[in-house]
PDB file of N, CA and C in Angstrom:
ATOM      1  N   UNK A   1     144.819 -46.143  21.586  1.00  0.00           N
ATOM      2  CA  UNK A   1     145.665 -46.028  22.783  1.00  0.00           C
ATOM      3  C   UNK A   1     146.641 -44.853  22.626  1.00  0.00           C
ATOM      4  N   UNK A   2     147.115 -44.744  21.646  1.00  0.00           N
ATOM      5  CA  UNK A   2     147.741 -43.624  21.335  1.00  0.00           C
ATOM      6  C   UNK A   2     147.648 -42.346  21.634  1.00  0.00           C
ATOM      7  N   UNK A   3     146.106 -42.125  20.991  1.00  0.00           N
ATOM      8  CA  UNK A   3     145.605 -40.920  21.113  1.00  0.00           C
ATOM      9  C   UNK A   3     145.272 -40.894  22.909  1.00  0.00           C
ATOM     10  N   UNK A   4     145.174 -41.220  23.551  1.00  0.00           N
ATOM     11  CA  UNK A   4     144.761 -41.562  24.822  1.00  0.00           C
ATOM     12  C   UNK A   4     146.411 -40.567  25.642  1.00  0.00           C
ATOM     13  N   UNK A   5     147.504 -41.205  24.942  1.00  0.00           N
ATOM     14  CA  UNK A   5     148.655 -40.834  25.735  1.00  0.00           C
ATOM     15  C   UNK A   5     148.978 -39.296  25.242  1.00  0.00           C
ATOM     16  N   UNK A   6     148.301 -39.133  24.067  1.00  0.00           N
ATOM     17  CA  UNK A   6     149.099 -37.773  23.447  1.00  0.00           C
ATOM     18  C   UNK A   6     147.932 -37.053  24.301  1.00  0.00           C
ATOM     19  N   UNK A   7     146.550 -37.035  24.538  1.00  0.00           N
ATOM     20  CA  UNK A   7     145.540 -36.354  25.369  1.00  0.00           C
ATOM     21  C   UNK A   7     146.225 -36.084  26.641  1.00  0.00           C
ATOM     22  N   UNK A   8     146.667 -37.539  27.269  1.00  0.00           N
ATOM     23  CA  UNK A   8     147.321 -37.315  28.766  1.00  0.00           C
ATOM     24  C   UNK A   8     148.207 -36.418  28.854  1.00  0.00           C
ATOM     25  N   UNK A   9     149.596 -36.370  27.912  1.00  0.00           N
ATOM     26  CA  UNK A   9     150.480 -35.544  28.170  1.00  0.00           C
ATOM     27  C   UNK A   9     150.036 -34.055  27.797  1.00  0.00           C
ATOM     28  N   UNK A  10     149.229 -33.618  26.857  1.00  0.00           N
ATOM     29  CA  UNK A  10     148.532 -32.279  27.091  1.00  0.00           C
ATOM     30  C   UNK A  10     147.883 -31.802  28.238  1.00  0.00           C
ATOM     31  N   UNK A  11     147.292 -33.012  28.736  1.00  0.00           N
ATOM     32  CA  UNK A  11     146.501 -32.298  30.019  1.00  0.00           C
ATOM     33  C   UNK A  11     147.701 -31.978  30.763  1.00  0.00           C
ATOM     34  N   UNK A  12     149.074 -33.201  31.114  1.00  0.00           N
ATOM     35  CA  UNK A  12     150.104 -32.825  31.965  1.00  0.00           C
ATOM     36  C   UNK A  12     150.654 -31.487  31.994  1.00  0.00           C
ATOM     37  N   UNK A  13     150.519 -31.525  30.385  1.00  0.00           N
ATOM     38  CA  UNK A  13     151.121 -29.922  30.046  1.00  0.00           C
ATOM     39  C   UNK A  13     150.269 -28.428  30.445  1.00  0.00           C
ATOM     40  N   UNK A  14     149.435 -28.499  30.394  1.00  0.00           N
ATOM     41  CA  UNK A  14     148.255 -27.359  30.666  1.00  0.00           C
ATOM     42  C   UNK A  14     148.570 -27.441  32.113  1.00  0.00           C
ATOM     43  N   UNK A  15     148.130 -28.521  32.882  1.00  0.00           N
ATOM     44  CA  UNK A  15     147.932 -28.568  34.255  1.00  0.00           C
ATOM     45  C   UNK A  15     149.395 -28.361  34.715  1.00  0.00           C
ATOM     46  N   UNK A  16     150.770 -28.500  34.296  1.00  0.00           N
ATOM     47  CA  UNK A  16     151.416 -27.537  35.128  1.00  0.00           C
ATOM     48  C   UNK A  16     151.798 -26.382  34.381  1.00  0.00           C
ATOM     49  N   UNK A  17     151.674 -26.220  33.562  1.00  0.00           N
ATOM     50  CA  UNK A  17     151.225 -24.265  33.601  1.00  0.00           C
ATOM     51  C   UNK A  17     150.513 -23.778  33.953  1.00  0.00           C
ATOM     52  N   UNK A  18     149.293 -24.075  34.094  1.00  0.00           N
ATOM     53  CA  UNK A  18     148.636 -24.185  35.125  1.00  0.00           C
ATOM     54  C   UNK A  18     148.961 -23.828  36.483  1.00  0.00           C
ATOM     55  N   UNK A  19     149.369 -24.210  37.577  1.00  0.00           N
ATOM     56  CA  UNK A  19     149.806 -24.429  38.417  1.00  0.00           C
ATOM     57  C   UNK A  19     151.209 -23.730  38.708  1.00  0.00           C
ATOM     58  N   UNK A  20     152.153 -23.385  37.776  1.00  0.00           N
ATOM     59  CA  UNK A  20     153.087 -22.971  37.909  1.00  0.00           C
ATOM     60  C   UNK A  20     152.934 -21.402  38.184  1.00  0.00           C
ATOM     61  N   UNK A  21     151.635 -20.638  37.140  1.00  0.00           N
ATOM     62  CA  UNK A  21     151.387 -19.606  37.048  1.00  0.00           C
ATOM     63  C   UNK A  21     150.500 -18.906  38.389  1.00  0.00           C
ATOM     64  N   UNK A  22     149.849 -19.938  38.878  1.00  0.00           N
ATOM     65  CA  UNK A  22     149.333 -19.650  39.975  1.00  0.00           C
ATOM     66  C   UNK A  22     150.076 -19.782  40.994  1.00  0.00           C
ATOM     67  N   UNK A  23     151.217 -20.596  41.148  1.00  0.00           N
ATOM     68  CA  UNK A  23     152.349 -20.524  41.961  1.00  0.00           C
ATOM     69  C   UNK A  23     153.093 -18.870  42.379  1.00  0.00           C
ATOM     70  N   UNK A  24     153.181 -18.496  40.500  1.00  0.00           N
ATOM     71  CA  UNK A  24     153.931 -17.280  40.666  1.00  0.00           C
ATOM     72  C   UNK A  24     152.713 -16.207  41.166  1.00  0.00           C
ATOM     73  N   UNK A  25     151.616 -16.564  40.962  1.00  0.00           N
ATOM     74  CA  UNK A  25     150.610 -15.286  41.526  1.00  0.00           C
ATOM     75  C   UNK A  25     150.917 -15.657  42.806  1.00  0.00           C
ATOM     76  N   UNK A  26     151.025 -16.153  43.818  1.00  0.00           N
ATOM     77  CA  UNK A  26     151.311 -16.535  45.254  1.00  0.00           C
ATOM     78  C   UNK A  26     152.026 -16.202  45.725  1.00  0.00           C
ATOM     79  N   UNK A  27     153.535 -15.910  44.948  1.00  0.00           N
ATOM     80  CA  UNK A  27     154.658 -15.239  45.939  1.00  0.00           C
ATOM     81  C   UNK A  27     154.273 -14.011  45.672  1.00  0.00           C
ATOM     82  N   UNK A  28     153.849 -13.588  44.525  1.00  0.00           N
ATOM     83  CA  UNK A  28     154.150 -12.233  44.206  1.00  0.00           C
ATOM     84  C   UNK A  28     153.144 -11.664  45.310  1.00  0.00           C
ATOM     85  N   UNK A  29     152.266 -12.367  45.580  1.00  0.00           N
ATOM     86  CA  UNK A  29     150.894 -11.783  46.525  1.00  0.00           C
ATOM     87  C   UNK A  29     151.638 -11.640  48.377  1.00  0.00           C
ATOM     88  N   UNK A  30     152.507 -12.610  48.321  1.00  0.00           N
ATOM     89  CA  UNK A  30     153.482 -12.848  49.448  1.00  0.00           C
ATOM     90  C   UNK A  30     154.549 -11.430  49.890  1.00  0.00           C
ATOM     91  N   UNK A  31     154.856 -11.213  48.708  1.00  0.00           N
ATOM     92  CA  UNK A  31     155.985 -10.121  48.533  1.00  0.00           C
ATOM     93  C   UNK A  31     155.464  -9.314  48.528  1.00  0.00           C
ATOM     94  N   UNK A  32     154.014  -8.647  47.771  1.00  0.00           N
ATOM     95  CA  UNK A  32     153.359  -7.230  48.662  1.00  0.00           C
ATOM     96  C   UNK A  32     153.232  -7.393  49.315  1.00  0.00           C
TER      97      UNK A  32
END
């Protein structure tokens, strides 16, 4: 079970950097 939660919170972690980075490609695409 353990290993189950430490997997989850990596994916949490990837998936919003993830997401954050593609966030910032979006304004910047906005602002040209």
């Amino acid at each position: 079970m353990t290993y189950f939660i430490i997997i989850f919170s990596l994916l949490k972690k990837t998936v919003d950097i993830i997401s954050s980075k593609s966030n910032n490609n979006y304004k910047n695409i906005i602002n040209i």
